[in-house]
Each structure stands twice: as C-alpha cells, then as structure tokens.
N, C-alpha and C. Protein backbone atom coordinates (compact mmCIF):
# COMPACT_ATOMS: atom_id res chain seq x y z
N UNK A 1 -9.72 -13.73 -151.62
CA UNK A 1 -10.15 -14.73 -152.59
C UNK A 1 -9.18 -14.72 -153.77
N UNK A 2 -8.70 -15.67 -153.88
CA UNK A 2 -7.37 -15.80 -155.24
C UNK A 2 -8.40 -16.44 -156.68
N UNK A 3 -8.66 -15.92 -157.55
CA UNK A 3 -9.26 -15.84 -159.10
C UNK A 3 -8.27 -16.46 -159.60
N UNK A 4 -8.03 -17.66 -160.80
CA UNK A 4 -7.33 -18.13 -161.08
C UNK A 4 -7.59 -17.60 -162.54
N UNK A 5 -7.06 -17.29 -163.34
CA UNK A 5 -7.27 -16.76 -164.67
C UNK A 5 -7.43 -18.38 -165.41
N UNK A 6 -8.72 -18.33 -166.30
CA UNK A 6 -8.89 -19.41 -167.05
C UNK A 6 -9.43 -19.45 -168.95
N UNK A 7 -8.84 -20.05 -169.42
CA UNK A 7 -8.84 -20.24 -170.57
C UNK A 7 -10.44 -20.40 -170.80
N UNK A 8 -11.03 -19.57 -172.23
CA UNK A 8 -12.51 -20.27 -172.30
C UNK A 8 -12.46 -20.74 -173.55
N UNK A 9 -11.89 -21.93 -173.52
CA UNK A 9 -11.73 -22.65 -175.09
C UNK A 9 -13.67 -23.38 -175.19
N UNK A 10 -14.60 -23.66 -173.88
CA UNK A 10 -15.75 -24.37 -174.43
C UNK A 10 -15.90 -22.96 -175.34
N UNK A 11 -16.52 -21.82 -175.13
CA UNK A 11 -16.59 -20.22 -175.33
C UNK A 11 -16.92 -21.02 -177.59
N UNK A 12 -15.81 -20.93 -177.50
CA UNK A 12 -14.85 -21.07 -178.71
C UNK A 12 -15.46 -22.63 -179.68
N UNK A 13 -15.82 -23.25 -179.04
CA UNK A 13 -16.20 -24.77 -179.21
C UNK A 13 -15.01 -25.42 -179.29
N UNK A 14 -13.97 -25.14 -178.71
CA UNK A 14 -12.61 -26.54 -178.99
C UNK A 14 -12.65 -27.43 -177.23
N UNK A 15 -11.59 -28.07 -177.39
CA UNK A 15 -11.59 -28.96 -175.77
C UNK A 15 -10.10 -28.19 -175.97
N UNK A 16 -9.37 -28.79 -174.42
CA UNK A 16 -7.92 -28.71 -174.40
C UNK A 16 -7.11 -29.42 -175.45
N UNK A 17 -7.53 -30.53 -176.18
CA UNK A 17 -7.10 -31.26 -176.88
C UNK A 17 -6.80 -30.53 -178.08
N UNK A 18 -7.86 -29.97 -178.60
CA UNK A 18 -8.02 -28.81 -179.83
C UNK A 18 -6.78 -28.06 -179.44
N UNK A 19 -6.34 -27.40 -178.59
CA UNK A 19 -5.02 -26.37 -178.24
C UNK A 19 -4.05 -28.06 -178.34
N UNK A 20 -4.06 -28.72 -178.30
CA UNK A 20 -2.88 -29.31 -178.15
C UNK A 20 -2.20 -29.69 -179.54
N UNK A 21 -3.49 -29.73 -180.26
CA UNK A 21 -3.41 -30.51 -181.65
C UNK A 21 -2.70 -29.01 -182.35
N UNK A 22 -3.67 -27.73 -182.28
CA UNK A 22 -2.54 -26.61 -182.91
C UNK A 22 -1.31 -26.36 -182.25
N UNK A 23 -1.14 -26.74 -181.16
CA UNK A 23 0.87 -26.26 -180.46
C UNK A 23 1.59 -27.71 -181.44
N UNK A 24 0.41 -28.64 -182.14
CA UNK A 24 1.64 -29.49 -182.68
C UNK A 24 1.75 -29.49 -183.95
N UNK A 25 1.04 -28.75 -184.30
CA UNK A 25 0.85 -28.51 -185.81
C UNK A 25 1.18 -27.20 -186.31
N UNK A 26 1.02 -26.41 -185.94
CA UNK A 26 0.89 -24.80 -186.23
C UNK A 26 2.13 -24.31 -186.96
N UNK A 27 2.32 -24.15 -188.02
CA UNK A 27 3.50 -23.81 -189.23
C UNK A 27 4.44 -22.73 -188.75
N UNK A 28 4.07 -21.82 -187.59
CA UNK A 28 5.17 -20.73 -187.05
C UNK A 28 5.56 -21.30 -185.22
N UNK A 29 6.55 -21.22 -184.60
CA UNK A 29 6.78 -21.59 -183.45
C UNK A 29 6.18 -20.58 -182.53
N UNK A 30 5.91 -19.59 -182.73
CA UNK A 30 5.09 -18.42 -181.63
C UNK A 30 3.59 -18.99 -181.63
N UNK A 31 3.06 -19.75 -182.78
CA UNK A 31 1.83 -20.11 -182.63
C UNK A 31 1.93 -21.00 -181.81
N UNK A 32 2.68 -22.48 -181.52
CA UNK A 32 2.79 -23.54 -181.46
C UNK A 32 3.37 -23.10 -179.92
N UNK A 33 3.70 -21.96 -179.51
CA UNK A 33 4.30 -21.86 -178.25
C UNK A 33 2.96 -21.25 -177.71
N UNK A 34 1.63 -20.05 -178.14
CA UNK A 34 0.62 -19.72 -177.73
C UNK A 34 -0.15 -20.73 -177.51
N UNK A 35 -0.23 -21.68 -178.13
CA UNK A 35 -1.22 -22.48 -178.31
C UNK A 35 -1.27 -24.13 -176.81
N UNK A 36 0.53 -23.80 -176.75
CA UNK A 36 0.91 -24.94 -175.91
C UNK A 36 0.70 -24.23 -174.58
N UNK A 37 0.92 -23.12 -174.33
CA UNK A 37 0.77 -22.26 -173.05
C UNK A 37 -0.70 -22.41 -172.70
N UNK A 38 -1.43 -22.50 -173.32
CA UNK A 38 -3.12 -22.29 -173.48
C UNK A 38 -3.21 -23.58 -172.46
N UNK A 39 -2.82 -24.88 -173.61
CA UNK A 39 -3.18 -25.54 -172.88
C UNK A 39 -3.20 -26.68 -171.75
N UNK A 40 -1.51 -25.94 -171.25
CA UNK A 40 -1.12 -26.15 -169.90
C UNK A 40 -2.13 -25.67 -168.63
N UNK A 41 -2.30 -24.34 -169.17
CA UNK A 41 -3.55 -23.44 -168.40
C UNK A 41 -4.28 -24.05 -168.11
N UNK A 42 -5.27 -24.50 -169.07
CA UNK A 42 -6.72 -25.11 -169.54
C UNK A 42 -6.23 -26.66 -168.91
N UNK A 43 -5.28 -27.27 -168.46
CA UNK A 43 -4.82 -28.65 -167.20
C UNK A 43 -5.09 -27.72 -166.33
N UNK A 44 -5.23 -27.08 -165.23
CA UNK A 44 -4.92 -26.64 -164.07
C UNK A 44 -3.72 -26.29 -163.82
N UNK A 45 -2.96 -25.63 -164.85
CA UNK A 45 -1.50 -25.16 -164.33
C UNK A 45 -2.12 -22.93 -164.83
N UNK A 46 -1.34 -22.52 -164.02
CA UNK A 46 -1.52 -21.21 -163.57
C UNK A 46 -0.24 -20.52 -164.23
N UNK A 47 -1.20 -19.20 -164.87
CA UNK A 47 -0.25 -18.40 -166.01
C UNK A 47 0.54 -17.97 -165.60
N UNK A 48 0.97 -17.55 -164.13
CA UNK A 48 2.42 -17.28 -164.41
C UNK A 48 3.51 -18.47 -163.86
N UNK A 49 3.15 -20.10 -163.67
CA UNK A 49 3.92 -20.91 -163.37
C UNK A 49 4.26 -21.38 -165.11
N UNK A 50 3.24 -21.38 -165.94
CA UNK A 50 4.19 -21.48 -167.61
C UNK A 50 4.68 -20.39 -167.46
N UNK A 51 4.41 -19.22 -167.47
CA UNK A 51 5.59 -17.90 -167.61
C UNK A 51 6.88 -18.81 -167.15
N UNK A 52 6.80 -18.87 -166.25
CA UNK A 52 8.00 -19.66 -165.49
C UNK A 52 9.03 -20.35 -166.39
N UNK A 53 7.87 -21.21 -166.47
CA UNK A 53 8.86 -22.55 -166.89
C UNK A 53 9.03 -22.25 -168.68
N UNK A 54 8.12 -21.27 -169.28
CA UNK A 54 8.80 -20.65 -171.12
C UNK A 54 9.74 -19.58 -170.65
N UNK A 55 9.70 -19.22 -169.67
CA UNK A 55 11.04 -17.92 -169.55
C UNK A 55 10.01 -16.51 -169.99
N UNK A 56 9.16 -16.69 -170.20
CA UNK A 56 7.91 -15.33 -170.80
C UNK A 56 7.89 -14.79 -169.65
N UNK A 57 7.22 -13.38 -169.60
CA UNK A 57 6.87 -12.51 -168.71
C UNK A 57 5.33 -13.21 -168.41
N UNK A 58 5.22 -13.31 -167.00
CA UNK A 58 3.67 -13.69 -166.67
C UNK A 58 2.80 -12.70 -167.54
N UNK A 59 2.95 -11.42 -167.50
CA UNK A 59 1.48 -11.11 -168.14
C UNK A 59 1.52 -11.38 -169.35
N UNK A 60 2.92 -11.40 -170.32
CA UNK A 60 2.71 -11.81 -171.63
C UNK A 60 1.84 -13.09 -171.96
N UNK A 61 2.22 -14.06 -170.79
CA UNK A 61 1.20 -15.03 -171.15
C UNK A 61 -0.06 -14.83 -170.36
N UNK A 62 -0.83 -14.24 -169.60
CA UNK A 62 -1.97 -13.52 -169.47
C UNK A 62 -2.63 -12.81 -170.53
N UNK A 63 -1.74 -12.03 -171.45
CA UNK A 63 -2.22 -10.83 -172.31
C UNK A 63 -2.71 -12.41 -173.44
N UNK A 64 -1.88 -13.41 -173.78
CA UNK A 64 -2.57 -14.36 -174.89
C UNK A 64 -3.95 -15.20 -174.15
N UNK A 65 -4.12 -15.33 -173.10
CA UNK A 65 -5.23 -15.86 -172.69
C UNK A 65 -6.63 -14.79 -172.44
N UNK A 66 -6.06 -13.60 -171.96
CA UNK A 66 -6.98 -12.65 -172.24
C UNK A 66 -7.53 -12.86 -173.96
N UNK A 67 -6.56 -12.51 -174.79
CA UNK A 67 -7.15 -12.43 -176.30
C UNK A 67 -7.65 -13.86 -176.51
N UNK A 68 -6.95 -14.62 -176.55
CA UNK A 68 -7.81 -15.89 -176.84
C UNK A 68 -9.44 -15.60 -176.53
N UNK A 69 -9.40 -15.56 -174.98
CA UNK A 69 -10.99 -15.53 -175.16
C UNK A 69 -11.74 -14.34 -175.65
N UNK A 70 -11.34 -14.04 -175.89
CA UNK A 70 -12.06 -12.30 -176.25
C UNK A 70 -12.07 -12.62 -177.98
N UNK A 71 -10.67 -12.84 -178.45
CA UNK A 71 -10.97 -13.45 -180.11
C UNK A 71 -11.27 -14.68 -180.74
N UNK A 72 -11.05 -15.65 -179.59
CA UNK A 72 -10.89 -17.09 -180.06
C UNK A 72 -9.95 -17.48 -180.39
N UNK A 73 -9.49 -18.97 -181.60
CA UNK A 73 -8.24 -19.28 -181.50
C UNK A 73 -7.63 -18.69 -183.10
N UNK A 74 -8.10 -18.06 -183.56
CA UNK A 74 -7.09 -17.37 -184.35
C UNK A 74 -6.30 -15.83 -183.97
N UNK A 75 -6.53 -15.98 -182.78
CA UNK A 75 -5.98 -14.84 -181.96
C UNK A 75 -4.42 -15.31 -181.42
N UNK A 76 -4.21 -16.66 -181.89
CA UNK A 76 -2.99 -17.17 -181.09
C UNK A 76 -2.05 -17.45 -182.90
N UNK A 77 -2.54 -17.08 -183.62
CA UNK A 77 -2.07 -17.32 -184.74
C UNK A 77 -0.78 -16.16 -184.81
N UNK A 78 0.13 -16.38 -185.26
CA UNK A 78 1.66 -15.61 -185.33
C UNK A 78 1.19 -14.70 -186.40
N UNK A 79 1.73 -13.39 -186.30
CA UNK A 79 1.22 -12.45 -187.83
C UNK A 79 2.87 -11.52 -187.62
N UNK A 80 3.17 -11.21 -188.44
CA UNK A 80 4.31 -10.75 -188.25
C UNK A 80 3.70 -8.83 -188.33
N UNK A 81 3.86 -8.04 -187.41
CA UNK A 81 3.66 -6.77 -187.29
C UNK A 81 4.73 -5.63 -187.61
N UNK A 82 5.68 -5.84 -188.31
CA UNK A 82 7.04 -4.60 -188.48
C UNK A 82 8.29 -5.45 -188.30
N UNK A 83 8.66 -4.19 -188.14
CA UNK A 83 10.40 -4.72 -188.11
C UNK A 83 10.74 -4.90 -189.35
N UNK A 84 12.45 -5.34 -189.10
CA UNK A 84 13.19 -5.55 -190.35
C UNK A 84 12.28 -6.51 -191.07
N UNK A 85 12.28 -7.02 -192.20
CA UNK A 85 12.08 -8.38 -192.39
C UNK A 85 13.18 -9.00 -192.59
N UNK A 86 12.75 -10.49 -192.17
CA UNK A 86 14.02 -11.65 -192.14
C UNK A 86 14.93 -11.76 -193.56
N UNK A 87 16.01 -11.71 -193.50
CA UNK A 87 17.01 -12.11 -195.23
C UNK A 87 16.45 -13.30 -195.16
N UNK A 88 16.34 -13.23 -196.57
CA UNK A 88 16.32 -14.65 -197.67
C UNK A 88 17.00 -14.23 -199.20
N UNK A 89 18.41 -14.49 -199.19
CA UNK A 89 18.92 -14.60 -200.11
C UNK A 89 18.04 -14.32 -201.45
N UNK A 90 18.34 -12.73 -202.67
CA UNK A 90 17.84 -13.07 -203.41
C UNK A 90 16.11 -12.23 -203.15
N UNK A 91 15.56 -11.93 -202.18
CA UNK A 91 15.11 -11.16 -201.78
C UNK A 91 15.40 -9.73 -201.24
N UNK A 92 16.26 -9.40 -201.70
CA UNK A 92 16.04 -7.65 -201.68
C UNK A 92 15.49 -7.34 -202.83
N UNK A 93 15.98 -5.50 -203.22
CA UNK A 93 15.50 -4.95 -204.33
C UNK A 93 17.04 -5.17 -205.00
N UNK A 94 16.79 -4.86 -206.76
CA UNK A 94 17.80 -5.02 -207.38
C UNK A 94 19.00 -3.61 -206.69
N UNK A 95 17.93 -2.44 -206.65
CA UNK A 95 18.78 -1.60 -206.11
C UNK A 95 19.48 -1.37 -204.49
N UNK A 96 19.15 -2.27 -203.87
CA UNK A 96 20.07 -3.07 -203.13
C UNK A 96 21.24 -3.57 -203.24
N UNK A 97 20.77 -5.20 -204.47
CA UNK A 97 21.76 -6.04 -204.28
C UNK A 97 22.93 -5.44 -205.13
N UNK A 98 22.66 -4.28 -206.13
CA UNK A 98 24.18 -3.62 -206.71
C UNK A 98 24.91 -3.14 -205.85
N UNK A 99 24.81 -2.32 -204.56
CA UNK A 99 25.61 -2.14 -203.87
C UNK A 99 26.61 -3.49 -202.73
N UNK A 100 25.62 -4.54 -202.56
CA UNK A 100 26.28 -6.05 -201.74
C UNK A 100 27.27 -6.45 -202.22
N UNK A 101 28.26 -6.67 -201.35
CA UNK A 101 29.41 -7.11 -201.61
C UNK A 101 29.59 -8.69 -202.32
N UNK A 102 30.20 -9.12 -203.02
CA UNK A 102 30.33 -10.40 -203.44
C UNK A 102 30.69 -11.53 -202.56
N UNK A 103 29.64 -12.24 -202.62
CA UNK A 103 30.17 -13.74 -201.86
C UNK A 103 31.62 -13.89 -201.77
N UNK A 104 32.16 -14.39 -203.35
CA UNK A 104 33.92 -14.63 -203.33
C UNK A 104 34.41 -14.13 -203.99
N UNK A 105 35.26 -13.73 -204.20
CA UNK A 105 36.50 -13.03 -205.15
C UNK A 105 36.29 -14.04 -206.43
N UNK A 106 35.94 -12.61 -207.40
CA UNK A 106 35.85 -13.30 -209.24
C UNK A 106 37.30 -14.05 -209.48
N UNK A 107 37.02 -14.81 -210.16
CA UNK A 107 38.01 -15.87 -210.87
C UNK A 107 39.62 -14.65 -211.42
N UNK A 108 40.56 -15.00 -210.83
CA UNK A 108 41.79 -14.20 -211.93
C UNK A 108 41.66 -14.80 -212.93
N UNK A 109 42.48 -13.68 -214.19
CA UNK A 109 42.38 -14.65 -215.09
C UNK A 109 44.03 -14.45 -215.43
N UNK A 110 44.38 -15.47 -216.47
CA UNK A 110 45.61 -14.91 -216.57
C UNK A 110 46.17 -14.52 -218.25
C-alpha cells in the first residue's frame, strides 16, 4: 500500500489558496519557497517530485510538511537560527570597523 504524505492545511483552517497567497507574499524567499512547496503538495503533486523539480532533498521537503501540520503555518515562516550574520555595511562593532581596511586610498595632498 503506497501512503502519499499530505498536507493538513483544513487542520489549520486555510485552503491551498491560503499557501499560495503566502509563497507570494512572504517578505523572506525560504518562506515563499515553504509555502509554494506546500502547495504543490496540497494539488496532488508528491514530496519528493517538488524535491525534484526545487533541487531540495525529498525529506527536507517532507520534514516542512511534517511541521506544518504539527505547527501550522507559522511553522513555514523563515527565522534565521546562527551562523555568521549577513554584512550590511556600517553594521559591525566600532571595534571592528578600526581594524577594516579603507574603501580607497585618502586623497594626496600636495
């Protein structure tokens, strides 16, 4: 007997539509990519044929449909967990930026 793993967005109170509206809206692209995977699923397409076609590992997109239903849809929301954080100019510490090298060579003077 083949079990097809399925999205429980009724669970949740949204339709497929609700996942479609956050993969087009959602302010980070990991959301907007959880959210679009969902609801390819939730059509009758099978988690590891999106694995497929996003280049993801099948269970990675299993492991977001597992949580979805288990948390609902702020479970597909992007949170950033470690790592470096991203540069943004101007964002380090001062005791940082004294050691950074200069954009361009100071003006000669003569």
């Amino acid at each position: 007997m083949d079990v097809m793993l399925r999205v429980d967005w009724a669970r949740w109170g949204q339709t497929p539509e609700d996942l479609r509206r956050l993969a087009m809206s959602a302010p980070h692209a990991r959301t907007r990519e959880r959210a679009l995977a969902l609801y390819d699923i939730a059509h009758e397409s099978c988690a590891t044929k999106v694995a497929e076609r996003t280049g993801r590992h099948p269970q990675t997109v299993m492991e977001w449909v597992h949580t979805y239903n288990e948390h609902g849809p702020e479970a597909l929301v992007y949170r950033r967990t470690g790592g470096r954080p991203p540069f943004a100019p101007g964002s380090r510490p001062a005791s940082a930026r004294r050691y950074a090298r200069p954009s361009a060579a100071p003006p000669l003077r003569l």
